[in-house]
PDB file of N, CA and C in Angstrom:
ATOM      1  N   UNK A   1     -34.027 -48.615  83.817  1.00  0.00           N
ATOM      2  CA  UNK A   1     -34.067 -49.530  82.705  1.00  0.00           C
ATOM      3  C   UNK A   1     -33.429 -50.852  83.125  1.00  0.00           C
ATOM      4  N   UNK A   2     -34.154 -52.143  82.719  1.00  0.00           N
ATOM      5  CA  UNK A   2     -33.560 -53.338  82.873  1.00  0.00           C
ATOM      6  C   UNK A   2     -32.771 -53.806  82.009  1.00  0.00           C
ATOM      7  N   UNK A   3     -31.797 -54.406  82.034  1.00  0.00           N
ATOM      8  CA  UNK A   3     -31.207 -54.933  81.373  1.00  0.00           C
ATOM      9  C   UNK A   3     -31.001 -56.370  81.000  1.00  0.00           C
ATOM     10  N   UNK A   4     -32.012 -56.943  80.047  1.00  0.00           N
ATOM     11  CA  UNK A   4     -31.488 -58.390  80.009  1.00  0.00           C
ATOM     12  C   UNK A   4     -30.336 -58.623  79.402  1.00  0.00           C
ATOM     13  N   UNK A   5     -29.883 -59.649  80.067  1.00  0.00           N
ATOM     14  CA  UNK A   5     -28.435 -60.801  79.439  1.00  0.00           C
ATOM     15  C   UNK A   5     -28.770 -61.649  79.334  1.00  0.00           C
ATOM     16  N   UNK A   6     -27.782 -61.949  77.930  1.00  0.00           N
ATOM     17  CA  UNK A   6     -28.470 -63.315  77.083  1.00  0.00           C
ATOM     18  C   UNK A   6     -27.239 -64.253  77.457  1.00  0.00           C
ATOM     19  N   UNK A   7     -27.665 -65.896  77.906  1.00  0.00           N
ATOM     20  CA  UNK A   7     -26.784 -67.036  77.389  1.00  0.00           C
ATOM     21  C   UNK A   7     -26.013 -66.741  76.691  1.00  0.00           C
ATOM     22  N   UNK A   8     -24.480 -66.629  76.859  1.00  0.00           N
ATOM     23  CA  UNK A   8     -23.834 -67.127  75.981  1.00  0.00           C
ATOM     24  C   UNK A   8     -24.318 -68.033  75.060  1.00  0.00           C
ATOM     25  N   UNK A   9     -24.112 -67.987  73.430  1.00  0.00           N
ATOM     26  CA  UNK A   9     -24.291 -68.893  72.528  1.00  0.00           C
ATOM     27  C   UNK A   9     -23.262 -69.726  71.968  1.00  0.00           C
ATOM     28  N   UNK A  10     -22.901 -71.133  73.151  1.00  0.00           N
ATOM     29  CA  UNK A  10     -21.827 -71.768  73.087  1.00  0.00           C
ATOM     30  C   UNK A  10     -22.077 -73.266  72.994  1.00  0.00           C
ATOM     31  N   UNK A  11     -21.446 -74.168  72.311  1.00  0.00           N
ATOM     32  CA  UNK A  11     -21.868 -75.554  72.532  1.00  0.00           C
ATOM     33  C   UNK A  11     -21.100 -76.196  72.984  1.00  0.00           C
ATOM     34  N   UNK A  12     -20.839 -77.844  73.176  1.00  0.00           N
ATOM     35  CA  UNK A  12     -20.431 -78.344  73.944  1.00  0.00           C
ATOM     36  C   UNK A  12     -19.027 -78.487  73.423  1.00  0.00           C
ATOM     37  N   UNK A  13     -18.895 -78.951  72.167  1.00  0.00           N
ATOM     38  CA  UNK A  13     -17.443 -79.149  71.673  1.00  0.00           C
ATOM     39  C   UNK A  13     -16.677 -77.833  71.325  1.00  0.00           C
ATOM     40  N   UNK A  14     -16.926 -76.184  71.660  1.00  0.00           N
ATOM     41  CA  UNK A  14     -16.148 -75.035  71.689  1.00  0.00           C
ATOM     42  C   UNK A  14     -15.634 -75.238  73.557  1.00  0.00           C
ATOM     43  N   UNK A  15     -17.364 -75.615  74.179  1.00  0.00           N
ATOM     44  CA  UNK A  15     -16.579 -75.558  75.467  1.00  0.00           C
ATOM     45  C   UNK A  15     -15.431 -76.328  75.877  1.00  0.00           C
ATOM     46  N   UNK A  16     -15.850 -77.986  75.246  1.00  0.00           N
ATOM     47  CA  UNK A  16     -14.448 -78.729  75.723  1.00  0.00           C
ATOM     48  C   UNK A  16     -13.471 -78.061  74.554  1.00  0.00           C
ATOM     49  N   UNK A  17     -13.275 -77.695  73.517  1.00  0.00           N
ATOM     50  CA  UNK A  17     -11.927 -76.779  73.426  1.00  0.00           C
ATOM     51  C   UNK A  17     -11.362 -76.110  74.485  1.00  0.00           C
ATOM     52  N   UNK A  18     -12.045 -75.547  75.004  1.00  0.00           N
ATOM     53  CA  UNK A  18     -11.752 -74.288  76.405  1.00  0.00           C
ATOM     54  C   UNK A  18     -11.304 -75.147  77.089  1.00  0.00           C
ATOM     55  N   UNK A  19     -11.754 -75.839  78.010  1.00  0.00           N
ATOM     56  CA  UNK A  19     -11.754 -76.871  78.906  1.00  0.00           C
ATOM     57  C   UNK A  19     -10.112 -77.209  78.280  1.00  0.00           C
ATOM     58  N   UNK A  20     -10.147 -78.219  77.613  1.00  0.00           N
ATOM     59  CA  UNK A  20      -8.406 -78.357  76.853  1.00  0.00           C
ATOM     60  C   UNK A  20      -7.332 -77.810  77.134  1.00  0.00           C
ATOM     61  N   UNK A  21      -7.576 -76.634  76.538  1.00  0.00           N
ATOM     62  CA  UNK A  21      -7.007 -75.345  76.169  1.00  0.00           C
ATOM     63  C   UNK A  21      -6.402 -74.560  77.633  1.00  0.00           C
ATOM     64  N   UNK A  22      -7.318 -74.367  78.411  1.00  0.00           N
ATOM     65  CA  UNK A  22      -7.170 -73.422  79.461  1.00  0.00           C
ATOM     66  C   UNK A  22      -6.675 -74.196  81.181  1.00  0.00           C
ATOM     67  N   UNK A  23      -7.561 -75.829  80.901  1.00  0.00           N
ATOM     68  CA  UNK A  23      -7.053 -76.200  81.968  1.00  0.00           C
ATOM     69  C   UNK A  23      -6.526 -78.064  81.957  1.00  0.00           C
ATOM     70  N   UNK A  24      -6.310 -78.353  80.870  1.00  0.00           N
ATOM     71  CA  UNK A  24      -5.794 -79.418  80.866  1.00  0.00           C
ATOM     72  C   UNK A  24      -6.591 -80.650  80.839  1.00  0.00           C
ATOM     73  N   UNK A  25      -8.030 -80.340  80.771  1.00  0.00           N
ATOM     74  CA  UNK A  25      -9.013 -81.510  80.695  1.00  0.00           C
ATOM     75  C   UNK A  25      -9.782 -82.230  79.791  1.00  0.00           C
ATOM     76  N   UNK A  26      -9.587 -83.243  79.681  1.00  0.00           N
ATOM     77  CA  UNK A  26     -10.875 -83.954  78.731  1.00  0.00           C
ATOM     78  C   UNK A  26     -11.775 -84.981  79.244  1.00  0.00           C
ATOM     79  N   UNK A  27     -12.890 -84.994  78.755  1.00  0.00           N
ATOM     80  CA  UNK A  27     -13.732 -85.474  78.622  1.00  0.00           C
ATOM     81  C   UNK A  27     -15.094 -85.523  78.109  1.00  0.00           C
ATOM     82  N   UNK A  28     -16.178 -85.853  78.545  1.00  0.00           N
ATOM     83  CA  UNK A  28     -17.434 -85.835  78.166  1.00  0.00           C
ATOM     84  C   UNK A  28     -18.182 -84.526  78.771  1.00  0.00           C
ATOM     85  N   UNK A  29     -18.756 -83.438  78.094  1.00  0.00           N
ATOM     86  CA  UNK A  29     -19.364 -82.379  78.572  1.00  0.00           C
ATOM     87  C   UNK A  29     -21.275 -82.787  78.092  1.00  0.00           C
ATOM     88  N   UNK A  30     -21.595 -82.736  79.707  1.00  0.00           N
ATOM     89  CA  UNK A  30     -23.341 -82.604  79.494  1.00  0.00           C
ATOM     90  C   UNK A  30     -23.688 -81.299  79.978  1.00  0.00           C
ATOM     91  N   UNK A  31     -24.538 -80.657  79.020  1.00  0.00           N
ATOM     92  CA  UNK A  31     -24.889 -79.240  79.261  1.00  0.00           C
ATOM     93  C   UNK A  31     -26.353 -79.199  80.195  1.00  0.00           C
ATOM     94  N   UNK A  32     -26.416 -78.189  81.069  1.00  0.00           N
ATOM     95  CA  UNK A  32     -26.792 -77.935  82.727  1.00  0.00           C
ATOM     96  C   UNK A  32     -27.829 -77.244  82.405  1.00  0.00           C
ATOM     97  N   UNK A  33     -28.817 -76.796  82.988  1.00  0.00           N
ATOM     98  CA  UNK A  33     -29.711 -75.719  83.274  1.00  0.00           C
ATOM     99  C   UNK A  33     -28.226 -74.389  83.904  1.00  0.00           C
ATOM    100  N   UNK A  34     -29.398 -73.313  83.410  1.00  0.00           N
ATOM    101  CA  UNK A  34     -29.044 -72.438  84.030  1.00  0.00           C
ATOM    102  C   UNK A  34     -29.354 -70.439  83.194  1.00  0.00           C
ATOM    103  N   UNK A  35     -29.428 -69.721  83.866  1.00  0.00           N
ATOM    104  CA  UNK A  35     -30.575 -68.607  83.450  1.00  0.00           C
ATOM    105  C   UNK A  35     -29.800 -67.754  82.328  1.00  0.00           C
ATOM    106  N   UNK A  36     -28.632 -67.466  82.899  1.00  0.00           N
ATOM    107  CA  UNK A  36     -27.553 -66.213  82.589  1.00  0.00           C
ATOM    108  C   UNK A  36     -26.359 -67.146  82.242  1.00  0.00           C
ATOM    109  N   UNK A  37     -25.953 -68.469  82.544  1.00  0.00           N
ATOM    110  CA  UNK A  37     -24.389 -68.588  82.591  1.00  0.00           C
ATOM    111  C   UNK A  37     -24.857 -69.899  81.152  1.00  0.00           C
ATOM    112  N   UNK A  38     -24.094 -70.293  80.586  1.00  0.00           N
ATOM    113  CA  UNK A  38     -23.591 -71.572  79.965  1.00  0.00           C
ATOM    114  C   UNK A  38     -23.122 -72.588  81.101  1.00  0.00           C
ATOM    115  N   UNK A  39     -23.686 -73.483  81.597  1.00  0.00           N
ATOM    116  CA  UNK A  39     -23.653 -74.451  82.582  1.00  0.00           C
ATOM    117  C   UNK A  39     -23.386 -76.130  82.114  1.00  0.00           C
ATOM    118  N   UNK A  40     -22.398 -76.433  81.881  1.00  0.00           N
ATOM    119  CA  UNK A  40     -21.887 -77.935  81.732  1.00  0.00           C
ATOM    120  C   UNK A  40     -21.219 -79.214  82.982  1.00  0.00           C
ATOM    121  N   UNK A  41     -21.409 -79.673  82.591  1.00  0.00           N
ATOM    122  CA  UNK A  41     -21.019 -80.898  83.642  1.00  0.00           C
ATOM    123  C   UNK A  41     -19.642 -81.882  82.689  1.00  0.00           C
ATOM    124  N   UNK A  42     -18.628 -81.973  83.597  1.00  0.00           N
ATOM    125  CA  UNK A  42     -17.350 -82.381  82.790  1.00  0.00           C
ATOM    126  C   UNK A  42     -17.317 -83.518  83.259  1.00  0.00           C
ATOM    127  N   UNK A  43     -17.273 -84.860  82.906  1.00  0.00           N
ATOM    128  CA  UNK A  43     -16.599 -86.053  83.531  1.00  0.00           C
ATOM    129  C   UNK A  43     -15.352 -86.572  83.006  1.00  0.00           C
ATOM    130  N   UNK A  44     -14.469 -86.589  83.869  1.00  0.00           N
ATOM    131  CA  UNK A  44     -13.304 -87.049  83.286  1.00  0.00           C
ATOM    132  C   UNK A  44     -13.471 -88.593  83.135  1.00  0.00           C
ATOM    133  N   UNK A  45     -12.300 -89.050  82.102  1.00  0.00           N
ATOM    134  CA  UNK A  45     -12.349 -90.649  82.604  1.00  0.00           C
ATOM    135  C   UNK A  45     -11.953 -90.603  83.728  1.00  0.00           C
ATOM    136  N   UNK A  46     -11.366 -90.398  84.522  1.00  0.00           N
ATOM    137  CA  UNK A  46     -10.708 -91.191  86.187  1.00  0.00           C
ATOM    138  C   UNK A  46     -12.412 -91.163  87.271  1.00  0.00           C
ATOM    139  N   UNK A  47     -13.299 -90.262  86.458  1.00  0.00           N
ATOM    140  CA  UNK A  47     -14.481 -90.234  87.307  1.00  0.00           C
ATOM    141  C   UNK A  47     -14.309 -89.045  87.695  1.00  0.00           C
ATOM    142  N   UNK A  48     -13.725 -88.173  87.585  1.00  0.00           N
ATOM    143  CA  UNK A  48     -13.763 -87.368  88.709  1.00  0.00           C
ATOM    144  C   UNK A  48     -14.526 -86.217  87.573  1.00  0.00           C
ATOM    145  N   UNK A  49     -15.502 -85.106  88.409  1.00  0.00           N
ATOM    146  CA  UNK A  49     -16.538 -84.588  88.055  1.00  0.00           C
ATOM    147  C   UNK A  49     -16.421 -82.862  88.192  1.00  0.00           C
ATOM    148  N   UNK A  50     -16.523 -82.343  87.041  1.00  0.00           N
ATOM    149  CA  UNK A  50     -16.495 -80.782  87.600  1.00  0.00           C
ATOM    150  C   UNK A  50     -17.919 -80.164  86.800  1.00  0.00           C
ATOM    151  N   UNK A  51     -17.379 -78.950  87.078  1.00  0.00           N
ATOM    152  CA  UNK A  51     -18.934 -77.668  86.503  1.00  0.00           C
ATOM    153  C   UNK A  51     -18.399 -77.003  85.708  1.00  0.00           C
ATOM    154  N   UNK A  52     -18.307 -76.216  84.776  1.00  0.00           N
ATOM    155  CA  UNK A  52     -17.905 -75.998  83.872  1.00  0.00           C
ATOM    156  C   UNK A  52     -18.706 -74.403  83.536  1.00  0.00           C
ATOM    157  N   UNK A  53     -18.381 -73.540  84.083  1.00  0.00           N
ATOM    158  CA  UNK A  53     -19.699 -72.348  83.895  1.00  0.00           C
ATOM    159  C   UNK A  53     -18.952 -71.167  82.621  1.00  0.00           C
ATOM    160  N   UNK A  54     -19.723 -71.077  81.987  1.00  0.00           N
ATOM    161  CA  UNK A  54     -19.692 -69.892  80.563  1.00  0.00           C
ATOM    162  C   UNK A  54     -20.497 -68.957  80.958  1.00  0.00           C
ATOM    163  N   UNK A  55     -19.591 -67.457  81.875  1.00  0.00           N
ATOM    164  CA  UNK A  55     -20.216 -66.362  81.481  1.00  0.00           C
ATOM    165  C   UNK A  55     -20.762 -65.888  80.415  1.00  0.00           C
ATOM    166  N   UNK A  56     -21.855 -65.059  80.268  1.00  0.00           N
ATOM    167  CA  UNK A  56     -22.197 -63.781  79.250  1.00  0.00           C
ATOM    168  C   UNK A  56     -21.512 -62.676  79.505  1.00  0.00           C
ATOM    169  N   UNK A  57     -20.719 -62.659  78.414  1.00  0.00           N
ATOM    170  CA  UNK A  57     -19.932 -61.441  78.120  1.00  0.00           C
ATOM    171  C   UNK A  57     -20.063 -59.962  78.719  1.00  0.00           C
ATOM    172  N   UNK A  58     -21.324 -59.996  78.694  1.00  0.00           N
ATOM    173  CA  UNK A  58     -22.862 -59.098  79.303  1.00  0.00           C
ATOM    174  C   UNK A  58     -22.447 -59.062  81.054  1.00  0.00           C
ATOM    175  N   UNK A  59     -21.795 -60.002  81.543  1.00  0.00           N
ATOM    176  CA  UNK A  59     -21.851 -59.566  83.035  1.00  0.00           C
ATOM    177  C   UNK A  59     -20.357 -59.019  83.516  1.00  0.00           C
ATOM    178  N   UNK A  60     -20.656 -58.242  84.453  1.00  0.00           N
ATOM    179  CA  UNK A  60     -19.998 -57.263  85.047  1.00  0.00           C
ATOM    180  C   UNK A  60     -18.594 -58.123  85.770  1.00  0.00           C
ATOM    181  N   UNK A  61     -17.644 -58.018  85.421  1.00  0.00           N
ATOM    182  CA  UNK A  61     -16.450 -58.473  86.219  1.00  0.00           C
ATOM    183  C   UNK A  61     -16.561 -58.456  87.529  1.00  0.00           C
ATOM    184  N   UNK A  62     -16.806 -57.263  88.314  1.00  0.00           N
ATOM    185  CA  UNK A  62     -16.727 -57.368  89.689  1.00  0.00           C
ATOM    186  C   UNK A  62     -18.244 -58.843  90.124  1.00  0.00           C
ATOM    187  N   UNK A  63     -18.965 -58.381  89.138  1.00  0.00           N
ATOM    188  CA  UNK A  63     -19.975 -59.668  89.734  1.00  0.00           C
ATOM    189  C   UNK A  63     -19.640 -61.127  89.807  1.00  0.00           C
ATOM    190  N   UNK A  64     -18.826 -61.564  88.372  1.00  0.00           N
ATOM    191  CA  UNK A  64     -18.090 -62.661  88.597  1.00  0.00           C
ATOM    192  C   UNK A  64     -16.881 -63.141  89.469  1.00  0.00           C
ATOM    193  N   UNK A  65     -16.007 -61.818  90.075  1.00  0.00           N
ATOM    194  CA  UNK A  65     -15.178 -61.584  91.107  1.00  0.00           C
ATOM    195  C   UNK A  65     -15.916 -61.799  92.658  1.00  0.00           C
ATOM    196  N   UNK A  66     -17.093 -61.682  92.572  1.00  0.00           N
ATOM    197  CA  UNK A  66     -17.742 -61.668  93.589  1.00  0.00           C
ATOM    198  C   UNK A  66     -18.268 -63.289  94.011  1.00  0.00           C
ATOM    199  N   UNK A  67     -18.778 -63.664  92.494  1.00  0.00           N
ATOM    200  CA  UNK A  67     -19.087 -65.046  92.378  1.00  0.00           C
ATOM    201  C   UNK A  67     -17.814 -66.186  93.103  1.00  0.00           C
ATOM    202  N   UNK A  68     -16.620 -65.878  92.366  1.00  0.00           N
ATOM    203  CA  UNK A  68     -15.511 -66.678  92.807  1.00  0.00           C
ATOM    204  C   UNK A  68     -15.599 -67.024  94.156  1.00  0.00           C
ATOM    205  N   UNK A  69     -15.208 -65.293  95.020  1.00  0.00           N
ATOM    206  CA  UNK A  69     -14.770 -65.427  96.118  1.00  0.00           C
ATOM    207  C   UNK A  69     -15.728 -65.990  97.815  1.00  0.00           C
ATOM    208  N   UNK A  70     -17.192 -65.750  96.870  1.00  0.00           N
ATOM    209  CA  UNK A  70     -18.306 -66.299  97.534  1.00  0.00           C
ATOM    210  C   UNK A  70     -17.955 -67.898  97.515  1.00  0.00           C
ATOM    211  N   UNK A  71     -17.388 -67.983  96.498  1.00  0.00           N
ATOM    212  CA  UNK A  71     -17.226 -69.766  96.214  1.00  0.00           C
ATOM    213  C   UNK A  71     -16.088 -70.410  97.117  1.00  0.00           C
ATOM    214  N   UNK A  72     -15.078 -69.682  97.333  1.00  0.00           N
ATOM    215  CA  UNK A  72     -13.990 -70.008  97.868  1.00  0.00           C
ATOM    216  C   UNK A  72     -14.159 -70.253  98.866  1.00  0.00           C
ATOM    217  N   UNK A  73     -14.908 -68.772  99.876  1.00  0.00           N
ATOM    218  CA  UNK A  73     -15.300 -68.867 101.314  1.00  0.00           C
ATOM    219  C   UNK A  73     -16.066 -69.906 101.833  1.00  0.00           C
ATOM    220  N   UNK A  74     -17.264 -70.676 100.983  1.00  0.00           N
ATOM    221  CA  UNK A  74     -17.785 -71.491 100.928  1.00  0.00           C
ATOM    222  C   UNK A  74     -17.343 -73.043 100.772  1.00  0.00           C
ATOM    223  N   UNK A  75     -16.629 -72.883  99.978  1.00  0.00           N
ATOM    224  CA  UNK A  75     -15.475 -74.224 100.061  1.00  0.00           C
ATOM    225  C   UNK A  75     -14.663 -74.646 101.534  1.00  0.00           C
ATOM    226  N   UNK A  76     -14.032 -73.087 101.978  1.00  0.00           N
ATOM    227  CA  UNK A  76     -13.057 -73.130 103.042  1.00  0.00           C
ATOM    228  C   UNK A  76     -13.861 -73.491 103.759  1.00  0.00           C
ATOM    229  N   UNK A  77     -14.931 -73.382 104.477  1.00  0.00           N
ATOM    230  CA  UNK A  77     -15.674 -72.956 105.741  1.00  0.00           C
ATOM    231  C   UNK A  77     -16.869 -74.725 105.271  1.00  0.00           C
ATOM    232  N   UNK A  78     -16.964 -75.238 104.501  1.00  0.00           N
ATOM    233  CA  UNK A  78     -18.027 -76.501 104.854  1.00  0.00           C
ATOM    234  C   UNK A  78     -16.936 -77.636 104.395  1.00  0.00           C
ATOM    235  N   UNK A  79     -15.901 -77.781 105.218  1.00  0.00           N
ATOM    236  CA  UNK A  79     -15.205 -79.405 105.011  1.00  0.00           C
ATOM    237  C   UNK A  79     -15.612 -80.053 103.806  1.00  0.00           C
ATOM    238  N   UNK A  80     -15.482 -79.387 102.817  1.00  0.00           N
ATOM    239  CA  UNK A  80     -15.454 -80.408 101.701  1.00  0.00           C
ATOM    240  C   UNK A  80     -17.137 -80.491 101.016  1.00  0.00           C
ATOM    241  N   UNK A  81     -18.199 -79.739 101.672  1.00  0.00           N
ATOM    242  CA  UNK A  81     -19.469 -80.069 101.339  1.00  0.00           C
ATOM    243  C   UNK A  81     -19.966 -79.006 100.190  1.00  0.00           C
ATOM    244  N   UNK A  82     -19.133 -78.014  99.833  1.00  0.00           N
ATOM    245  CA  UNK A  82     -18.838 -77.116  98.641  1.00  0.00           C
ATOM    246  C   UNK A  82     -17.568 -77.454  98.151  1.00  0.00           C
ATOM    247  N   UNK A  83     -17.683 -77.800  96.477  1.00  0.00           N
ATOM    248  CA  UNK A  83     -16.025 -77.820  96.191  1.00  0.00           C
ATOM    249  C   UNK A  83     -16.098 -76.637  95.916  1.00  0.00           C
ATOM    250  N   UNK A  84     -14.173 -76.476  95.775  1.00  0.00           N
ATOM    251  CA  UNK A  84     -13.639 -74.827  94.993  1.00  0.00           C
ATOM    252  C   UNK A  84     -13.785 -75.079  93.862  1.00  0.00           C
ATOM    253  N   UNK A  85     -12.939 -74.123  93.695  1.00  0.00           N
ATOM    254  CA  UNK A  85     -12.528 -73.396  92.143  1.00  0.00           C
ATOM    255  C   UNK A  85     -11.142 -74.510  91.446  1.00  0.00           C
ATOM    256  N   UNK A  86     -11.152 -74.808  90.556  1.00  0.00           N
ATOM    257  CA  UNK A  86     -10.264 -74.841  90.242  1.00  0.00           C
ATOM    258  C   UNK A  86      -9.487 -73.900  89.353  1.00  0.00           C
ATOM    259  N   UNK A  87      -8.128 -73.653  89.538  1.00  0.00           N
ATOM    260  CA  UNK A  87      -7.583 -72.802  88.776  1.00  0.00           C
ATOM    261  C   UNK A  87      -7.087 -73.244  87.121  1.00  0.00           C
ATOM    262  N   UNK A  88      -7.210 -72.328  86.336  1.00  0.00           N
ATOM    263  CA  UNK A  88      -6.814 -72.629  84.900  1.00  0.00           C
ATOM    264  C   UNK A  88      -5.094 -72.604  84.605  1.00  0.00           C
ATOM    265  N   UNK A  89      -4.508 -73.148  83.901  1.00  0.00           N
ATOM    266  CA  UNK A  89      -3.213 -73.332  83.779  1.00  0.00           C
ATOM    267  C   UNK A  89      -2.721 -71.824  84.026  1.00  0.00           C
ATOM    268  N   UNK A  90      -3.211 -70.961  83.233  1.00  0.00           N
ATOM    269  CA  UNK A  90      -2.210 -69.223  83.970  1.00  0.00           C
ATOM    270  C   UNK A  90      -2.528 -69.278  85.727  1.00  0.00           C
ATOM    271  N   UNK A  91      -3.167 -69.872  85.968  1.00  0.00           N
ATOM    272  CA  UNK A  91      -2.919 -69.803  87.643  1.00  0.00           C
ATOM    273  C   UNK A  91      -4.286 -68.869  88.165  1.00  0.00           C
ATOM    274  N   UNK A  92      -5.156 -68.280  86.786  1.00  0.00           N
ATOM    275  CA  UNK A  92      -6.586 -67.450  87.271  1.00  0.00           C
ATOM    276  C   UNK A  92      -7.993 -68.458  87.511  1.00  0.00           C
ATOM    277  N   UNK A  93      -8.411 -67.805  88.100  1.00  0.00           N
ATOM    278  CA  UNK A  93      -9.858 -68.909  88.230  1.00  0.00           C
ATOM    279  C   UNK A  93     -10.759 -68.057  87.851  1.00  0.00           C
ATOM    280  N   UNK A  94     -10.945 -67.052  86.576  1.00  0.00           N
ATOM    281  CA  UNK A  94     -11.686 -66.665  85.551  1.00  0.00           C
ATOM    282  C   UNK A  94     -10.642 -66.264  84.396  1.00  0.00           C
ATOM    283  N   UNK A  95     -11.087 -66.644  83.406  1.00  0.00           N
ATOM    284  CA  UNK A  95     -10.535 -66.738  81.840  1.00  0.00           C
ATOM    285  C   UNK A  95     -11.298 -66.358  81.235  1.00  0.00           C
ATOM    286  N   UNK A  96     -10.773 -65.675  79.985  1.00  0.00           N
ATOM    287  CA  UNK A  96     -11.697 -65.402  78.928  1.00  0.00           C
ATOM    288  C   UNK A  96     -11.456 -63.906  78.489  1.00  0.00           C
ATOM    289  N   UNK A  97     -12.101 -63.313  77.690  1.00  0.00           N
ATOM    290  CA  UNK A  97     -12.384 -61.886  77.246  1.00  0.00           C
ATOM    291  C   UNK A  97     -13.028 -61.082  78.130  1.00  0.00           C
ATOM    292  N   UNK A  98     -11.787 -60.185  78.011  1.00  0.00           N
ATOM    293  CA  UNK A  98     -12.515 -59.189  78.704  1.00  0.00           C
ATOM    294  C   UNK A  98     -12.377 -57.761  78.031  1.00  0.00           C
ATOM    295  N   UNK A  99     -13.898 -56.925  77.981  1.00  0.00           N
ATOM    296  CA  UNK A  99     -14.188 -55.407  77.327  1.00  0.00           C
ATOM    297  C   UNK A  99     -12.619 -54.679  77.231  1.00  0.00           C
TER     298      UNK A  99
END
């Protein structure tokens, strides 16, 4: 049996709450393509630019654990041509509810 997962059903001004809330940022959120995740684009005023991704509740922790650390390795290993993660004020680089 397949299992579809749905988009999170989130908009832009709950996400910049989060955003606020969890890691200290404001600005302008433009919402992204994307299949499974909630995908935003953050610009701060100073310019500086992040991604902003909203799991579905629906996906498996170890998969988003997997996601991270794929990200990290990828960061470390291309000089700067992947950014990281940034971490959220508790010091995790995934937040949120968990089952």
């Amino acid at each position: 049996m397949i299992r579809i997962q749905s988009r999170p059903d989130l908009d832009e001004a709950v996400a910049l709450d989060a955003v606020r809330e969890h890691y200290g940022l404001d600005g302008t959120l433009t919402p992204l393509p994307g299949e499974r995740d909630r995908n935003f684009l953050l610009e701060v005023d100073s310019g500086v630019r992040y991604i902003v991704k909203v799991s579905s509740p629906d996906e498996p922790q170890p998969i988003l654990e997997f996601e991270n650390r794929v990200i990290e390795r990828l960061a470390a290993d291309t000089n700067g041509l992947v950014p990281g993660l940034v971490a959220a004020r508790s010091g995790e680089t995934l937040i949120g509810q968990t089952p």
